[in-house]
C-alpha atoms as a PDB file:
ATOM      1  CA  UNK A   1      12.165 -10.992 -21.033  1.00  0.00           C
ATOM      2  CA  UNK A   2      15.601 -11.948 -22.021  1.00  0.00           C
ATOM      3  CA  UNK A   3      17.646 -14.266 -20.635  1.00  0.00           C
ATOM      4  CA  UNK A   4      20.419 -12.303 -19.904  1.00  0.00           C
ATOM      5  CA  UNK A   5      18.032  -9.178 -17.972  1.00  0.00           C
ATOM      6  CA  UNK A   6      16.630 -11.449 -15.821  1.00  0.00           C
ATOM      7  CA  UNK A   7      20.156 -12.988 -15.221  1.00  0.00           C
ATOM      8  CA  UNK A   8      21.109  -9.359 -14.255  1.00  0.00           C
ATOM      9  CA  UNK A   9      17.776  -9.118 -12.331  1.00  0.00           C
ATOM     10  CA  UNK A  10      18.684 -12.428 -10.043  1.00  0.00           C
ATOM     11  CA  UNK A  11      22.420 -10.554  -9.700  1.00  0.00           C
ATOM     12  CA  UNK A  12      21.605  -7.441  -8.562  1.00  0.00           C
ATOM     13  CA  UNK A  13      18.404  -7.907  -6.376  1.00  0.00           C
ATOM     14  CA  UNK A  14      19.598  -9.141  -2.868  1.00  0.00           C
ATOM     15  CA  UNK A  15      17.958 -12.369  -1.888  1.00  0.00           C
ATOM     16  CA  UNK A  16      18.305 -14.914   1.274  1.00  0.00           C
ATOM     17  CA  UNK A  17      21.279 -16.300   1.485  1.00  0.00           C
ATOM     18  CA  UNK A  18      19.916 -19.625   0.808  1.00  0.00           C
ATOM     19  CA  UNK A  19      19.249 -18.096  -2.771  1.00  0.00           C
ATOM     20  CA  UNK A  20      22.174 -16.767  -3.735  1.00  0.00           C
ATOM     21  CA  UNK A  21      24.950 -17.724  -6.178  1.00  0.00           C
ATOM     22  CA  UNK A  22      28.182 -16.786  -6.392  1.00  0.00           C
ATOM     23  CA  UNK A  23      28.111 -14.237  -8.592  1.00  0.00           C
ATOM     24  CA  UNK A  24      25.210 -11.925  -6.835  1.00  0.00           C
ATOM     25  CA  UNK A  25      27.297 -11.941  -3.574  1.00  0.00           C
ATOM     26  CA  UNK A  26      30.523 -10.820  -5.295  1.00  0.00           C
ATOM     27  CA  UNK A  27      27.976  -8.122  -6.400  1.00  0.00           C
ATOM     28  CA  UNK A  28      26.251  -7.769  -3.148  1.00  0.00           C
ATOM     29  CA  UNK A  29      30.076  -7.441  -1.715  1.00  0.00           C
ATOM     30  CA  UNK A  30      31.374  -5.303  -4.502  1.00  0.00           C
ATOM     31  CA  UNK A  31      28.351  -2.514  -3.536  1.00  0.00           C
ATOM     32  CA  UNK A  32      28.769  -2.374  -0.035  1.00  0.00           C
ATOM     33  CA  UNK A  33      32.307  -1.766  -0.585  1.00  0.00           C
ATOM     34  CA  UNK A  34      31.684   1.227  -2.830  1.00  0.00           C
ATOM     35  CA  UNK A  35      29.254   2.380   0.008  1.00  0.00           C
ATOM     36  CA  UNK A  36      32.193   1.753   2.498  1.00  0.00           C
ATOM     37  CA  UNK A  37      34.242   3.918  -0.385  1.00  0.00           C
ATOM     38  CA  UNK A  38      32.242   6.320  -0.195  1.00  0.00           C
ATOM     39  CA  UNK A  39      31.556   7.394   3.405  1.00  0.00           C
ATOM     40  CA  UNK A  40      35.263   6.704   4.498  1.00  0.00           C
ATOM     41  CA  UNK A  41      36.394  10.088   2.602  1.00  0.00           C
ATOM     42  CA  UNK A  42      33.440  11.701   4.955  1.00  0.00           C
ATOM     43  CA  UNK A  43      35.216  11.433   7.997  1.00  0.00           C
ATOM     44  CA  UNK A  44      38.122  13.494   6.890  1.00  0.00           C
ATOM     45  CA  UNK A  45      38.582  16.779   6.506  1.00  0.00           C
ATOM     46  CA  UNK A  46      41.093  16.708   4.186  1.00  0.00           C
ATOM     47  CA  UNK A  47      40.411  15.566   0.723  1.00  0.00           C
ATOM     48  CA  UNK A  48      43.665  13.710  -0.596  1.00  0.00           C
ATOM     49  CA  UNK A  49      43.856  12.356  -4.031  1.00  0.00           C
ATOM     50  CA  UNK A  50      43.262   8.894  -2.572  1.00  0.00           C
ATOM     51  CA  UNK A  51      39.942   9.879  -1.643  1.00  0.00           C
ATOM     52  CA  UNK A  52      39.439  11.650  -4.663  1.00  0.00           C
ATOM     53  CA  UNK A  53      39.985   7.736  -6.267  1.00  0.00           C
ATOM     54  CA  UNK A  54      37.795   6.104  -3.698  1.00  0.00           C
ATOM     55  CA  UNK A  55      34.831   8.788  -4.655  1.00  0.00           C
ATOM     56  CA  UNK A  56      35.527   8.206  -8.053  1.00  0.00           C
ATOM     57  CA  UNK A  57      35.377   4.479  -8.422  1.00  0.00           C
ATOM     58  CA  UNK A  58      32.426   4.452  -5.935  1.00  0.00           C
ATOM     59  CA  UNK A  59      30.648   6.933  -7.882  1.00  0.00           C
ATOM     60  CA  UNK A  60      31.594   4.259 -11.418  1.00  0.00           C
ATOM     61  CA  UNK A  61      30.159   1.870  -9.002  1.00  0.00           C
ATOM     62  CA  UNK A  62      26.792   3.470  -8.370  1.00  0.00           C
ATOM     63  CA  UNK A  63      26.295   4.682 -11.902  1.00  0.00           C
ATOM     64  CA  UNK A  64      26.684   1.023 -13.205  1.00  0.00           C
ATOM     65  CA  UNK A  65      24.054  -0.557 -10.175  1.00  0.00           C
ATOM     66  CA  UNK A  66      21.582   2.392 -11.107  1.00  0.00           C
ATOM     67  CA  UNK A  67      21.297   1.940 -14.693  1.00  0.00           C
ATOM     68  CA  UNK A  68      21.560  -2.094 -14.375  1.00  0.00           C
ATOM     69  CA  UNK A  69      18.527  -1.469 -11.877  1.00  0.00           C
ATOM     70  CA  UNK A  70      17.079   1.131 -14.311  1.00  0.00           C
ATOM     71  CA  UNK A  71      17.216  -2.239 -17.117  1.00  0.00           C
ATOM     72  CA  UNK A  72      15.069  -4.144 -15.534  1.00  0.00           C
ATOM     73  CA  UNK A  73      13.104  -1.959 -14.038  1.00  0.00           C
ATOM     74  CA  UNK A  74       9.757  -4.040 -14.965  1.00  0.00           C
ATOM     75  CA  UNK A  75      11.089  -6.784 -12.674  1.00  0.00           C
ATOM     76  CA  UNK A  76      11.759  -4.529  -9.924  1.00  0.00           C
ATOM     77  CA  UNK A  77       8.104  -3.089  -9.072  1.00  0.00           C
ATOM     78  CA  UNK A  78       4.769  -3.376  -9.846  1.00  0.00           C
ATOM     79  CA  UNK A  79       4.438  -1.209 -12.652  1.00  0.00           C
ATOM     80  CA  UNK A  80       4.763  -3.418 -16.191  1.00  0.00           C
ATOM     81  CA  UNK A  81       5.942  -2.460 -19.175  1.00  0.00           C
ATOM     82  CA  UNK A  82       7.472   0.455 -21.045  1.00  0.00           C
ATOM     83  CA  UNK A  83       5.616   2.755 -17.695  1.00  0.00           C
ATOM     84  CA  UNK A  84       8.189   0.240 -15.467  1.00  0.00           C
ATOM     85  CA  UNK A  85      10.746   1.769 -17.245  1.00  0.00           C
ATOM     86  CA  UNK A  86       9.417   5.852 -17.188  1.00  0.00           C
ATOM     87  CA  UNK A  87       8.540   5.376 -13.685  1.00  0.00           C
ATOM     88  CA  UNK A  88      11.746   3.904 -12.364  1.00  0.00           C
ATOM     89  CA  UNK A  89      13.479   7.053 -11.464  1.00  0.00           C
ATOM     90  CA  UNK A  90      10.853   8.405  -9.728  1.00  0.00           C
ATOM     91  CA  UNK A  91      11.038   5.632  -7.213  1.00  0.00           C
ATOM     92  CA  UNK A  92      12.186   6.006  -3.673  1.00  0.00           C
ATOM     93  CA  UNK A  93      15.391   3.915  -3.623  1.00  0.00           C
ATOM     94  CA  UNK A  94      16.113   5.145  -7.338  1.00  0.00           C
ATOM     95  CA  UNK A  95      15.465   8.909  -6.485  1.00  0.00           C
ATOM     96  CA  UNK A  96      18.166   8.556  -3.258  1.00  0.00           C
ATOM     97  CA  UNK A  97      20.883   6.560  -5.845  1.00  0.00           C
ATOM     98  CA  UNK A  98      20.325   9.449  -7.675  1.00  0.00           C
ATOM     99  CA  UNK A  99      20.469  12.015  -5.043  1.00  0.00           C
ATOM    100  CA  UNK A 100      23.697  10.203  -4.024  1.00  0.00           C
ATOM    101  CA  UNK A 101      25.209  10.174  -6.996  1.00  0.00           C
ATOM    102  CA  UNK A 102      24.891  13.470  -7.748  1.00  0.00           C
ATOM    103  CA  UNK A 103      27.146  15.145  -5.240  1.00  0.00           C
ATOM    104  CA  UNK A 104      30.159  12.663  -6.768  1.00  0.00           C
ATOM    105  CA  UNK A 105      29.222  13.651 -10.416  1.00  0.00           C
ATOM    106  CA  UNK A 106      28.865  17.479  -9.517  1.00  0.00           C
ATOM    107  CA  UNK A 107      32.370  17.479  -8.013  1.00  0.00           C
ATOM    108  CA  UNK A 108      33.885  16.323 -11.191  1.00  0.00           C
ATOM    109  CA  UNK A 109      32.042  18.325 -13.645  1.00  0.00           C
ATOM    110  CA  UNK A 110      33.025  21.523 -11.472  1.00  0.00           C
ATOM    111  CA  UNK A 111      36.003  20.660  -8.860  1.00  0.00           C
ATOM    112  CA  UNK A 112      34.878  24.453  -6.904  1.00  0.00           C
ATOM    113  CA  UNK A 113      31.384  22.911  -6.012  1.00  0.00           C
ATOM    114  CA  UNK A 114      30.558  25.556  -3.223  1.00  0.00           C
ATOM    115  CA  UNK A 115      27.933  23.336  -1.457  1.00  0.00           C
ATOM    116  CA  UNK A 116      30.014  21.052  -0.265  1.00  0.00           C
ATOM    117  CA  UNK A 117      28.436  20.512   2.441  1.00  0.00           C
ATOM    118  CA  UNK A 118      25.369  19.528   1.369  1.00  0.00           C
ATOM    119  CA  UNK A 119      27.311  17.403  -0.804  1.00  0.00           C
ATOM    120  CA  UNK A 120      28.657  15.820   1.982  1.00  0.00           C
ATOM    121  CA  UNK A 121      25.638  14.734   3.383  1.00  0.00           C
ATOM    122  CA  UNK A 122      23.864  13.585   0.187  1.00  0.00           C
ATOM    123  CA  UNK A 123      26.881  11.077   0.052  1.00  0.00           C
ATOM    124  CA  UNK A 124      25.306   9.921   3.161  1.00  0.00           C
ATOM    125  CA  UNK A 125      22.494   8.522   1.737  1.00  0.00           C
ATOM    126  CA  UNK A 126      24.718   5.720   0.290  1.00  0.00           C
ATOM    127  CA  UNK A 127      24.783   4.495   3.869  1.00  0.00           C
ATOM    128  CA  UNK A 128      20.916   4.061   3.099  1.00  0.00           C
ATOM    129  CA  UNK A 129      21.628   1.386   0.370  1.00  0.00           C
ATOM    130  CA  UNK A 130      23.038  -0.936   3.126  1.00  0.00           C
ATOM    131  CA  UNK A 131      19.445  -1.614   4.735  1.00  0.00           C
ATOM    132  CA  UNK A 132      19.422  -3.496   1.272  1.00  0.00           C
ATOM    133  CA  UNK A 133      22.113  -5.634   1.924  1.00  0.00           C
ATOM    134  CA  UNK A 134      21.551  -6.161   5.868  1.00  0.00           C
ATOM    135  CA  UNK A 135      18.266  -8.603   6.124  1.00  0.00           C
ATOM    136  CA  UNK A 136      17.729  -7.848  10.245  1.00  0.00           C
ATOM    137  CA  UNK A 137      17.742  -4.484   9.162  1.00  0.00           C
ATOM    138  CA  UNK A 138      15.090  -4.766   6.917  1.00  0.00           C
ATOM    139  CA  UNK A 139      13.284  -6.729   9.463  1.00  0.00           C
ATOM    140  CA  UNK A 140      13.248  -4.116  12.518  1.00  0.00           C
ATOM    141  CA  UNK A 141      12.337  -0.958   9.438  1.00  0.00           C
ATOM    142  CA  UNK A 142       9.415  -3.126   7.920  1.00  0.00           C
ATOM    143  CA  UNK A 143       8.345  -3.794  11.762  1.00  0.00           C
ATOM    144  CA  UNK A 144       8.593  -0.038  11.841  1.00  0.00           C
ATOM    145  CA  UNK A 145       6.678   0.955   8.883  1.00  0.00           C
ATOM    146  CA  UNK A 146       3.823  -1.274  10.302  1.00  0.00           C
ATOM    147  CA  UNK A 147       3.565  -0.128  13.222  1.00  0.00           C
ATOM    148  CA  UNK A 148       3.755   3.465  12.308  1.00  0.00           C
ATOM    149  CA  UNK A 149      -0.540   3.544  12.438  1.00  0.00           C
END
């Protein structure tokens, strides 16, 4: 592993806040503002070219975290190797970045996207990335996943 992946590793993988320099929480900061970005434009039915912006530079935002998350994919999971890297996007968390991407990317590629929609509420599942960021969060859903039996 190179020095500078596993630097990006320790930046973009949210830790205790014991753990964390300054750098990862101006990253940590930086990607729940392009959530924030992101779901603001939601709650309006108009779409103004400030929204447009927001959507846009969240979108940059997202694209950038998924394929720094795609490059060290081998320190994200359990798989090892070149199959950390060809497994990756089938992942949960990387299949809903990409699923929340998408809508963004769609709307630029054809402006008349006619499931809107839909679109919208793919978007939503950026709100999904804060459990990341939020530890009591993750608390109360991993109490839920084990008590699920």
């Amino acid at each position: 592993m190179s020095k500078l992946r596993q630097r990006i590793y320790e930046i973009i993988e949210p830790v205790r806040d014991e753990e964390r320099d300054t750098v990862s929480l101006i990253y940590d900061i930086l990607m729940i503002s392009a959530i924030v970005l992101a779901i603001v434009p939601l709650m309006f039915k108009e779409q103004t070219l400030v929204f447009q912006i927001m959507d846009l530079i969240s979108l940059s935002l997202f694209i950038l975290d998924y394929l720094l998350r795609w490059s060290v994919a081998d320190m994200l999971g359990k798989s090892k190797g070149v199959w950390a890297f060809v497994l990756y996007p089938f992942r949960f968390s990387a299949i809903i970045d990409l699923l929340s991407i998408l809508p963004s990317f769609l709307r630029i590629l054809n402006p008349s996207f006619k499931l809107f929609r839909l679109s919208r509420l793919l978007k939503l599942l950026r709100f999904i990335r804060l459990v990341q960021y939020y530890e009591p969060l993750q608390i109360v859903l991993s109490v839920l996943h084990k008590e699920r039996r």
